[in-house]
N, C-alpha and C. Protein backbone atom coordinates (compact mmCIF):
# COMPACT_ATOMS: atom_id res chain seq x y z
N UNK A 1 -27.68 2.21 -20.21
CA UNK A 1 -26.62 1.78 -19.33
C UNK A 1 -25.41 1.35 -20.16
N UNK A 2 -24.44 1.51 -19.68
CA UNK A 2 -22.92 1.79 -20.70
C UNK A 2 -22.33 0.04 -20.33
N UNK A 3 -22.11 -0.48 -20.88
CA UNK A 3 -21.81 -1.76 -21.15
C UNK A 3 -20.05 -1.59 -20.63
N UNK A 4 -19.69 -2.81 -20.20
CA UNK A 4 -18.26 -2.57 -19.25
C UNK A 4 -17.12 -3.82 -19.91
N UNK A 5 -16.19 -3.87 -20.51
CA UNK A 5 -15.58 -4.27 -21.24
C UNK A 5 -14.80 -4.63 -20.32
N UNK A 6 -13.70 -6.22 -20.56
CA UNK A 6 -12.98 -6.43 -19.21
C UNK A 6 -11.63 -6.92 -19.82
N UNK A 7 -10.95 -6.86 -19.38
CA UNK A 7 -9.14 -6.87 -20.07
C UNK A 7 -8.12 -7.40 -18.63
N UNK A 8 -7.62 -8.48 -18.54
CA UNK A 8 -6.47 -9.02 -18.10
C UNK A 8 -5.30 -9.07 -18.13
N UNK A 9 -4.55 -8.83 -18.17
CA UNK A 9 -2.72 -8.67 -18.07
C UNK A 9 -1.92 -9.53 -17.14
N UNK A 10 -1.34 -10.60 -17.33
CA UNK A 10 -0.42 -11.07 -17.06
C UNK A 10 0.38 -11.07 -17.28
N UNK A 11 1.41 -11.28 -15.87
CA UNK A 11 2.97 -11.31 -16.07
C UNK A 11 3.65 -12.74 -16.10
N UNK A 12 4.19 -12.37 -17.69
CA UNK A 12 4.18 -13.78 -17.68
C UNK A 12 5.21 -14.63 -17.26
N UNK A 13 6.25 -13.61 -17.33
CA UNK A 13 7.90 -13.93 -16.19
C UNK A 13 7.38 -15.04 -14.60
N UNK A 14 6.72 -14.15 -14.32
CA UNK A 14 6.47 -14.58 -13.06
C UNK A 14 5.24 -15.49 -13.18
N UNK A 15 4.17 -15.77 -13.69
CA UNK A 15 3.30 -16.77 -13.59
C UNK A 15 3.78 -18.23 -13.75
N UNK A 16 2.96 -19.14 -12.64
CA UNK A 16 4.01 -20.14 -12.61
C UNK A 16 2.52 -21.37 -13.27
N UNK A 17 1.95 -21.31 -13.96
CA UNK A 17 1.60 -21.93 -14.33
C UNK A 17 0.61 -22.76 -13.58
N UNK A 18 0.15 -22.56 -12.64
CA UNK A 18 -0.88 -23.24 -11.17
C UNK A 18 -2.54 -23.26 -11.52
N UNK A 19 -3.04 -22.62 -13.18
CA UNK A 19 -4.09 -22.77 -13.19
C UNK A 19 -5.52 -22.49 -12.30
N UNK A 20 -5.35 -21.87 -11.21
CA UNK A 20 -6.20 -21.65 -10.22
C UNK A 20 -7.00 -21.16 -10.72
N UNK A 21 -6.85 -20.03 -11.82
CA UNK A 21 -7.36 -19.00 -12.49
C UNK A 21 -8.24 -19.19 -13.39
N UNK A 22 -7.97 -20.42 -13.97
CA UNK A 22 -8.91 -20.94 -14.92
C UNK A 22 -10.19 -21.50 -14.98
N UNK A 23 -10.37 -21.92 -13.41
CA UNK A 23 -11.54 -22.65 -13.26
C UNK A 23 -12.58 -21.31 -12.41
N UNK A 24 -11.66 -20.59 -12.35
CA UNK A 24 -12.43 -19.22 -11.62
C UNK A 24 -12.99 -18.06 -12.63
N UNK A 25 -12.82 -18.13 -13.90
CA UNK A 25 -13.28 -17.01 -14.44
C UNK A 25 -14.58 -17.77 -14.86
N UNK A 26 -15.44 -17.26 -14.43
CA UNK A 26 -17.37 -17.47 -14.93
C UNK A 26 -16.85 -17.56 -16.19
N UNK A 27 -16.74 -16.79 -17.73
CA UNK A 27 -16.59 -16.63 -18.61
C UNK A 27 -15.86 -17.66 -19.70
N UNK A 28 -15.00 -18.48 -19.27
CA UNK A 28 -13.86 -19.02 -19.89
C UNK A 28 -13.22 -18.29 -20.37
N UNK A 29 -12.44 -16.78 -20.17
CA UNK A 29 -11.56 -16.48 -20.75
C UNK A 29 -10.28 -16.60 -20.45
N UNK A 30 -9.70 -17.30 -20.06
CA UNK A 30 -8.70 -17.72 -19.52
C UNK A 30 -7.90 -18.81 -19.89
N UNK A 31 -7.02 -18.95 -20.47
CA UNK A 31 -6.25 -20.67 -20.77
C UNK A 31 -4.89 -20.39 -20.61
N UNK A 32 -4.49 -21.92 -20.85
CA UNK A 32 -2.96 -21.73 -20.57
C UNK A 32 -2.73 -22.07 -22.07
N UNK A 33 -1.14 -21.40 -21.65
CA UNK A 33 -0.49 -21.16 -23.06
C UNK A 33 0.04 -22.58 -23.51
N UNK A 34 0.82 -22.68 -24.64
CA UNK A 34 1.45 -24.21 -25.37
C UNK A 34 2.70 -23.64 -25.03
N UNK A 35 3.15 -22.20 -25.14
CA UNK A 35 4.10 -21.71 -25.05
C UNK A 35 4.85 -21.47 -23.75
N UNK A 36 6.28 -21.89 -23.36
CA UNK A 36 6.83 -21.56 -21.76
C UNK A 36 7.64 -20.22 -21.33
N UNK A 37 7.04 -19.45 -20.15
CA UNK A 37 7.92 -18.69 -19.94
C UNK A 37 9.74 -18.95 -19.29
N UNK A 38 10.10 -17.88 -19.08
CA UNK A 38 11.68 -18.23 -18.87
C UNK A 38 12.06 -19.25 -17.92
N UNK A 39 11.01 -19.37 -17.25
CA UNK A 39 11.48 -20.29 -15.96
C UNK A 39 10.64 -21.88 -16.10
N UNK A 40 10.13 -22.01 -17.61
CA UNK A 40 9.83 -23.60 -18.09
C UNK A 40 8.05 -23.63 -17.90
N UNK A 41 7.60 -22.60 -17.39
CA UNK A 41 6.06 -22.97 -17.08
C UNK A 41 5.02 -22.03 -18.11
N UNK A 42 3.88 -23.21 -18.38
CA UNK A 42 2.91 -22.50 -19.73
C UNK A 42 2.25 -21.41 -18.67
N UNK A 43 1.62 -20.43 -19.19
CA UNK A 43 1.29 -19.58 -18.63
C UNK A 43 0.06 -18.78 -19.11
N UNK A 44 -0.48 -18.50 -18.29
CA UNK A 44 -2.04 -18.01 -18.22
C UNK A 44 -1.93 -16.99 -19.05
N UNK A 45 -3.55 -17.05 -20.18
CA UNK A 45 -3.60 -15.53 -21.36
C UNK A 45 -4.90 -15.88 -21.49
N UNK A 46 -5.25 -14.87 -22.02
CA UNK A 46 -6.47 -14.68 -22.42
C UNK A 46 -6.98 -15.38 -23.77
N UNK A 47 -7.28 -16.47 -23.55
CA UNK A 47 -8.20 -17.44 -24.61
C UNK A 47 -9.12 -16.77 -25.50
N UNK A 48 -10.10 -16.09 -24.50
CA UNK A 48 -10.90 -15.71 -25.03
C UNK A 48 -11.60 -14.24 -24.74
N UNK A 49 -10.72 -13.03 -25.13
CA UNK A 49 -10.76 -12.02 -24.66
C UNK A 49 -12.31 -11.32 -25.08
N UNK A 50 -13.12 -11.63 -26.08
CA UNK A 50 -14.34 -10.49 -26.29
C UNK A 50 -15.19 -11.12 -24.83
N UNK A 51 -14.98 -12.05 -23.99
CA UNK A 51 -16.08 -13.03 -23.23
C UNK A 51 -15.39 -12.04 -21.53
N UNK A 52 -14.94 -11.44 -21.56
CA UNK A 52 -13.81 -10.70 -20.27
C UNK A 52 -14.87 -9.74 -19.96
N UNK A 53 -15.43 -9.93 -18.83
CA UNK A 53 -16.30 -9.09 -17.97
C UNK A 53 -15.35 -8.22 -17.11
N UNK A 54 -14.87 -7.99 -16.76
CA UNK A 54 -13.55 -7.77 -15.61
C UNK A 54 -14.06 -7.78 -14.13
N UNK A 55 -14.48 -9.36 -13.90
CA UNK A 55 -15.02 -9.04 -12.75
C UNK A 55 -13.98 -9.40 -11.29
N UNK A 56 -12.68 -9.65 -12.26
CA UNK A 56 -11.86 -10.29 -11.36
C UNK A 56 -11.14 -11.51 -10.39
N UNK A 57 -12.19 -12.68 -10.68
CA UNK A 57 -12.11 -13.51 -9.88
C UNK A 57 -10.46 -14.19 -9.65
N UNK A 58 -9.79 -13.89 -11.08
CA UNK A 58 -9.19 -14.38 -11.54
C UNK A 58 -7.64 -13.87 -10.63
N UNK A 59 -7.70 -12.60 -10.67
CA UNK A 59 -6.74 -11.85 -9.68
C UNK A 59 -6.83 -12.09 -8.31
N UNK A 60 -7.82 -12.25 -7.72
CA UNK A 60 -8.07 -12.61 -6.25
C UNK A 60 -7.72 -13.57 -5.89
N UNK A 61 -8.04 -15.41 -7.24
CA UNK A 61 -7.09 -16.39 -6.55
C UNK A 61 -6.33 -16.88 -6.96
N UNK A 62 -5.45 -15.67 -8.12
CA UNK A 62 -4.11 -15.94 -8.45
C UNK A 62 -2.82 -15.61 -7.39
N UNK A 63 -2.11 -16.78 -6.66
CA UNK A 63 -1.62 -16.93 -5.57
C UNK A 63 -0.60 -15.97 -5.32
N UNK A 64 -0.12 -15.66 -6.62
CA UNK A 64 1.42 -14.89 -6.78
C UNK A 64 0.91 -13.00 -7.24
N UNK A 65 -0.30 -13.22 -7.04
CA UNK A 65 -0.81 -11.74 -7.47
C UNK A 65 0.12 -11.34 -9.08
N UNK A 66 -0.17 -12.25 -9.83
CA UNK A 66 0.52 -12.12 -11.18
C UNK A 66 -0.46 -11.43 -12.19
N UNK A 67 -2.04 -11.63 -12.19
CA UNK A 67 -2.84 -11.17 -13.05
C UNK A 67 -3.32 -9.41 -12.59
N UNK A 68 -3.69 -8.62 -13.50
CA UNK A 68 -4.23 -7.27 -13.57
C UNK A 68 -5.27 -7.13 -14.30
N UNK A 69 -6.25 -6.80 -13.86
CA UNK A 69 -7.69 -6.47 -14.16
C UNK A 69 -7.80 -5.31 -14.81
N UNK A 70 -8.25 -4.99 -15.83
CA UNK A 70 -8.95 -3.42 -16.08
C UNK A 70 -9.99 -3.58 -16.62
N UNK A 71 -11.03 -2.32 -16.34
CA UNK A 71 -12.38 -2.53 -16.94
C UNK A 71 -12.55 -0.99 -17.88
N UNK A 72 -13.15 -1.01 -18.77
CA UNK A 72 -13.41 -0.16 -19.83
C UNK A 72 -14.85 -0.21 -20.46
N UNK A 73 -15.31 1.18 -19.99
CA UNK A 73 -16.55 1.33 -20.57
C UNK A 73 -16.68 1.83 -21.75
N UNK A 74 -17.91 1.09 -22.11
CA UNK A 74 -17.92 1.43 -23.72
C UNK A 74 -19.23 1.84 -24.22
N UNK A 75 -19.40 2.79 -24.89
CA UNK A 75 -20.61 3.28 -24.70
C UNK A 75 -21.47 3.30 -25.89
């Protein structure tokens, strides 16, 4: 069975920093940044990208539909 690799993309213009996302990924891959986007707010990245299942939770209760999921099999 082919093992499924998971990858997140945020926009970081538009993420406003609301954390919802963080307490929703099973995994912990998720944190906020030290760093602010243009409009003053830290913003959601991937902490810890080898731990990224792509199972999504993270896009579903990100409010502003700012995060993108992809999954990649790896064989």
């Amino acid at each position: 069975m082919a093992k499924i690799k998971g990858a997140i993309v945020v926009d970081i213009e538009k993420c406003k920093g609301c954390e919802v996302c963080v307490p929703a990924c099973p995994s912990d891959v998720i944190g906020m940044s030290k760093e602010v986007n243009g409009k003053g707010y830290h913003y959601a990245y991937m902490a810890n990208p080898d731990a990224c299942t792509g199972c999504s939770n993270c896009a579903i209760v990100c409010p502003d539909g700012v995060i993108s999921v992809y999954k990649v099999k790896m064989d």
